[in-house]
N, C-alpha and C. Protein backbone atom coordinates (compact mmCIF):
# COMPACT_ATOMS: atom_id res chain seq x y z
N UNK A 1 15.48 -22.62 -2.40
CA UNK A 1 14.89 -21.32 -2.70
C UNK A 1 14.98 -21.08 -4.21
N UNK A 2 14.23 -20.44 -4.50
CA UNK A 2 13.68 -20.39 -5.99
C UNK A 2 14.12 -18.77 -6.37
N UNK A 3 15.02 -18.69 -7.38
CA UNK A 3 15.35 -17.36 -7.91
C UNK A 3 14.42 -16.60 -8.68
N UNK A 4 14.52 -15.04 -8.44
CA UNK A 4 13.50 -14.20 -9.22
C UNK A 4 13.98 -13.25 -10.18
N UNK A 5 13.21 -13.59 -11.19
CA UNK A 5 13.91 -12.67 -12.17
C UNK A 5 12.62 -11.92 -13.05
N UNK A 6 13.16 -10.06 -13.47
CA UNK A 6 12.00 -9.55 -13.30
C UNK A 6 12.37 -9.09 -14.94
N UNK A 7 11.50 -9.41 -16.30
CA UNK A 7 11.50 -8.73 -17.34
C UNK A 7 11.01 -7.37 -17.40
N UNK A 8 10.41 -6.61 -16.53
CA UNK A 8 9.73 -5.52 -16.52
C UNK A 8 10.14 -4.67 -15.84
N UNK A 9 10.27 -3.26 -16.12
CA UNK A 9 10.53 -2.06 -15.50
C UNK A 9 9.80 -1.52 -14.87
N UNK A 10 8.47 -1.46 -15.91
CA UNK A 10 7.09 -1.21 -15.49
C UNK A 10 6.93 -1.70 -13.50
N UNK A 11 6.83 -2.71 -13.52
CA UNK A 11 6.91 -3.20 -12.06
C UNK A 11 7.55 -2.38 -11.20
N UNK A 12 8.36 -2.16 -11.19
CA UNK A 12 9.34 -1.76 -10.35
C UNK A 12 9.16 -0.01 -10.13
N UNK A 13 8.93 0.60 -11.36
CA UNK A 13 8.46 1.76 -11.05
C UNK A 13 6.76 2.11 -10.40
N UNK A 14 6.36 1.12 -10.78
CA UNK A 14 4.78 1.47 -10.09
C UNK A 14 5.19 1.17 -9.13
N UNK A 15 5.86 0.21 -8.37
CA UNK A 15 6.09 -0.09 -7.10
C UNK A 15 6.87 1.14 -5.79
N UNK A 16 7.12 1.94 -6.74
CA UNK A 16 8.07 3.18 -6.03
C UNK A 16 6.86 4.34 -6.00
N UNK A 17 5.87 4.32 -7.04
CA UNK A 17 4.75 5.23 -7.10
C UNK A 17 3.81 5.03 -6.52
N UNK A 18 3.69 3.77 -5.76
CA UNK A 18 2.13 2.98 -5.20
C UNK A 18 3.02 3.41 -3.68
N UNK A 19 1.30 2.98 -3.22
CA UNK A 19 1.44 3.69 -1.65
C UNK A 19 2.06 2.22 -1.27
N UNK A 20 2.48 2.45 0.18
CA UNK A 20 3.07 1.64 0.80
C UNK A 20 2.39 0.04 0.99
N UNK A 21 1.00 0.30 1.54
CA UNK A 21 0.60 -0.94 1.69
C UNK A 21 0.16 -1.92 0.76
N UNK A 22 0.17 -1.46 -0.81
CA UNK A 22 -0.02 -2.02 -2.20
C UNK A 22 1.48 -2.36 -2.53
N UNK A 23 2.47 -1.81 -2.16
CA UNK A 23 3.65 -2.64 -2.32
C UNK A 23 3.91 -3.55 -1.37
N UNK A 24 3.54 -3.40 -0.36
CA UNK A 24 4.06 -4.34 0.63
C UNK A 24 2.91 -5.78 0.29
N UNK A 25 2.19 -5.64 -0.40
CA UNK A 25 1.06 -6.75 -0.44
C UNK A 25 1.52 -7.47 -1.37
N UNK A 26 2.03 -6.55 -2.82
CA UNK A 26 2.70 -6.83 -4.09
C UNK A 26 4.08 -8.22 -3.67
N UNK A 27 4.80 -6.66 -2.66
CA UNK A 27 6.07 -7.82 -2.25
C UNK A 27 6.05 -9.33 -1.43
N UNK A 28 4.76 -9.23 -1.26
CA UNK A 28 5.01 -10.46 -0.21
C UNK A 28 4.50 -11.27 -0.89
N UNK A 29 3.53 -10.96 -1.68
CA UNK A 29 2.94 -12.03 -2.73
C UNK A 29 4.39 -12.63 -3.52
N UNK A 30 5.22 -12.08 -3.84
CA UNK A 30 6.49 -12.24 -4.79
C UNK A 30 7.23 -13.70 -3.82
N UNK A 31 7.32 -12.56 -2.50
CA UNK A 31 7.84 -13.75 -1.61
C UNK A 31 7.54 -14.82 -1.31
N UNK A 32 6.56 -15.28 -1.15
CA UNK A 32 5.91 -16.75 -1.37
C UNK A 32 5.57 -17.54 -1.91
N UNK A 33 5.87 -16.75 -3.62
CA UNK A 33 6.21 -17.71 -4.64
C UNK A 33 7.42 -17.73 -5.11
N UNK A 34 7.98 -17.14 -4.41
CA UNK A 34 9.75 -17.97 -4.36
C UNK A 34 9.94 -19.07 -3.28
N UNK A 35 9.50 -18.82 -2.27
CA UNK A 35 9.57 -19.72 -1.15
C UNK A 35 8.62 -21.25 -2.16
N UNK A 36 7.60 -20.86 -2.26
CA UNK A 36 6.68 -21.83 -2.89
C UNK A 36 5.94 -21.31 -3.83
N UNK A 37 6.89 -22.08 -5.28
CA UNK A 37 6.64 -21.75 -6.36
C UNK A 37 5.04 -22.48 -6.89
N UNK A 38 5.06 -23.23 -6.12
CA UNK A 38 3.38 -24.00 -6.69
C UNK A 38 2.18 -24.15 -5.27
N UNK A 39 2.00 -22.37 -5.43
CA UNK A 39 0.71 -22.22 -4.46
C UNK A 39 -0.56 -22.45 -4.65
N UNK A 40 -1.40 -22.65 -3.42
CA UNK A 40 -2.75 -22.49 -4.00
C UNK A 40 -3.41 -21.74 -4.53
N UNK A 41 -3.03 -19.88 -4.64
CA UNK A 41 -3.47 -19.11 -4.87
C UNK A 41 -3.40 -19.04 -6.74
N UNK A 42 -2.49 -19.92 -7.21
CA UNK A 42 -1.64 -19.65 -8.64
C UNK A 42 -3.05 -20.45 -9.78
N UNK A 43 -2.88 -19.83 -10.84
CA UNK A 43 -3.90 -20.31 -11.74
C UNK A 43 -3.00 -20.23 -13.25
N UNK A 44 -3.53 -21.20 -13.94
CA UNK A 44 -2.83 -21.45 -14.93
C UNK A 44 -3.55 -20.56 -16.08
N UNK A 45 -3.06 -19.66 -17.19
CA UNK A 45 -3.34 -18.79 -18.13
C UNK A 45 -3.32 -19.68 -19.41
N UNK A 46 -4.88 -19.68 -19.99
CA UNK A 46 -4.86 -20.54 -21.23
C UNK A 46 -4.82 -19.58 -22.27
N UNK A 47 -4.38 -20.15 -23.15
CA UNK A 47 -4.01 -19.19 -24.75
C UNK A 47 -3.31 -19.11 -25.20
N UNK A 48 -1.82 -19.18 -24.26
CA UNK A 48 -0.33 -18.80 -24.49
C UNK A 48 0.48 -20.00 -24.88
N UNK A 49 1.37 -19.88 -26.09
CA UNK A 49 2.06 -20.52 -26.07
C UNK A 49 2.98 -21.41 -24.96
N UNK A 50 3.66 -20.21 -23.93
CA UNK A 50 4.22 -21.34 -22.93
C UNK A 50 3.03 -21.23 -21.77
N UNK A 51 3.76 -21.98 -20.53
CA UNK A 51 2.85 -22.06 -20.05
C UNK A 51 3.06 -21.10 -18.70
N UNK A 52 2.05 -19.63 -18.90
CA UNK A 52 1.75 -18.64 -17.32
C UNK A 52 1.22 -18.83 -17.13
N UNK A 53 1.19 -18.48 -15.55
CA UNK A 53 0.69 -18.56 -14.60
C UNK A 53 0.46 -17.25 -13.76
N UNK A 54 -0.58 -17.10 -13.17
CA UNK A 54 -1.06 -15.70 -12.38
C UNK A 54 -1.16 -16.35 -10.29
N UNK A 55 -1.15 -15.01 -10.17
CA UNK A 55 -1.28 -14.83 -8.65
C UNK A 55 -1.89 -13.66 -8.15
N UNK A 56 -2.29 -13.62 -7.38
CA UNK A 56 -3.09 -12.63 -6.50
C UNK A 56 -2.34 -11.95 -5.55
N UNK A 57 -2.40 -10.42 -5.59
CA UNK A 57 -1.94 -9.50 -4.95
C UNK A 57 -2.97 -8.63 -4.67
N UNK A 58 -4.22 -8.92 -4.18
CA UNK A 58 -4.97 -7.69 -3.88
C UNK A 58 -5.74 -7.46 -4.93
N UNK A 59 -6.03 -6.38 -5.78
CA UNK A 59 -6.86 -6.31 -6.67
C UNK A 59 -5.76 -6.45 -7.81
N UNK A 60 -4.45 -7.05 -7.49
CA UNK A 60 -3.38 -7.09 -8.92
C UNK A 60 -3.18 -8.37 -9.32
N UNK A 61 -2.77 -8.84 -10.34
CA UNK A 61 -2.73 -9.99 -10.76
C UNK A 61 -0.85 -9.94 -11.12
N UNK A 62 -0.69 -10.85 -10.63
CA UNK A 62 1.11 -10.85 -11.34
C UNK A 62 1.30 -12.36 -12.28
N UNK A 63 1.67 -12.29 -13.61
CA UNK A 63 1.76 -12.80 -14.10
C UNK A 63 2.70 -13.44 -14.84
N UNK A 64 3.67 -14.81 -14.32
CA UNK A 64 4.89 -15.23 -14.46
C UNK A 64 5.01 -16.51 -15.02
N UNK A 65 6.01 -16.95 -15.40
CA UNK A 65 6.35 -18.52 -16.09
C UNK A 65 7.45 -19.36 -15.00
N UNK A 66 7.49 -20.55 -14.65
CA UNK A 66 8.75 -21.01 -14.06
C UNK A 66 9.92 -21.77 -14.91
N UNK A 67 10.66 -21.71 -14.62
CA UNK A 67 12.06 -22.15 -15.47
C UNK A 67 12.50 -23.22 -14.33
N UNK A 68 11.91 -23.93 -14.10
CA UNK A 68 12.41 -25.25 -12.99
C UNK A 68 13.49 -26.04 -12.83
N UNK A 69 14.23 -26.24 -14.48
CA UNK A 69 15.26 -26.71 -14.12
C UNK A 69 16.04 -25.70 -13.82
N UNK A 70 16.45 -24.69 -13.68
CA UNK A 70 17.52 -23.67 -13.37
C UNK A 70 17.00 -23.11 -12.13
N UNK A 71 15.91 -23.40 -11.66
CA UNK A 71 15.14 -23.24 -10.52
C UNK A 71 14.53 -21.58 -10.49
N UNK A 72 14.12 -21.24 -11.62
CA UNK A 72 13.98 -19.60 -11.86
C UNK A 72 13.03 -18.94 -12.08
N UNK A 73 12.01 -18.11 -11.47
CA UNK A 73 10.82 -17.71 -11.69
C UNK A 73 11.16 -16.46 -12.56
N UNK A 74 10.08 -16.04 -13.75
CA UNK A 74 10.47 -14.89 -14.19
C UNK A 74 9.15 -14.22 -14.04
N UNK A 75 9.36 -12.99 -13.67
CA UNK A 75 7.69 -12.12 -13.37
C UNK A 75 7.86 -11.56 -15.10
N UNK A 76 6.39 -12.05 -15.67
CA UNK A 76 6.32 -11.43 -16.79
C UNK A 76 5.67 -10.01 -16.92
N UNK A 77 4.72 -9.97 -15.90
CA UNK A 77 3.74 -8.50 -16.20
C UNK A 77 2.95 -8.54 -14.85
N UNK A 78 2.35 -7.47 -14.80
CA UNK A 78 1.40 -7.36 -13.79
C UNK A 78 -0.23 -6.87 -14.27
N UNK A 79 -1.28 -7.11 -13.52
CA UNK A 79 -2.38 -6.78 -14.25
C UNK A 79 -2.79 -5.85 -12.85
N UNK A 80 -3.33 -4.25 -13.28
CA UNK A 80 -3.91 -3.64 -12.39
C UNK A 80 -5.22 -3.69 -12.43
């Protein structure tokens, strides 16, 4: 299992302000890229120095890097 680690506050408070079924879509998306960090849904973000990656939550985009040897996902941002 793959650890999650969240730089953003932002997240976490929209997530307490969004209706239920936009978090629960949010959260499960989270959950299955801990379970499986290299889904089909994931797309690689060109431009950036390291290398993000995005995922699909509905009409949200969550946008994170993996730290593999320490086995560690970090959520960088979210796109509404």
């Amino acid at each position: 299992m793959i650890c999650l680690r969240f730089y953003l506050t932002s997240l976490q408070k929209f997530l307490k302000k969004t209706d239920t079924g936009t978090t629960s879509r949010i959260i499960e998306a989270i959950e299955k890229l801990a379970d499986d960090p290299i889904s089909h849904d994931l797309k690689r973000i060109i431009g950036h120095a390291e290398k993000l990656f995005r995922i699909r939550a509905g009409k949200f985009r969550i946008l994170y890097r993996g730290d593999y040897t320490n086995h560690t996902i970090v959520i960088i941002n979210y796109i509404q």
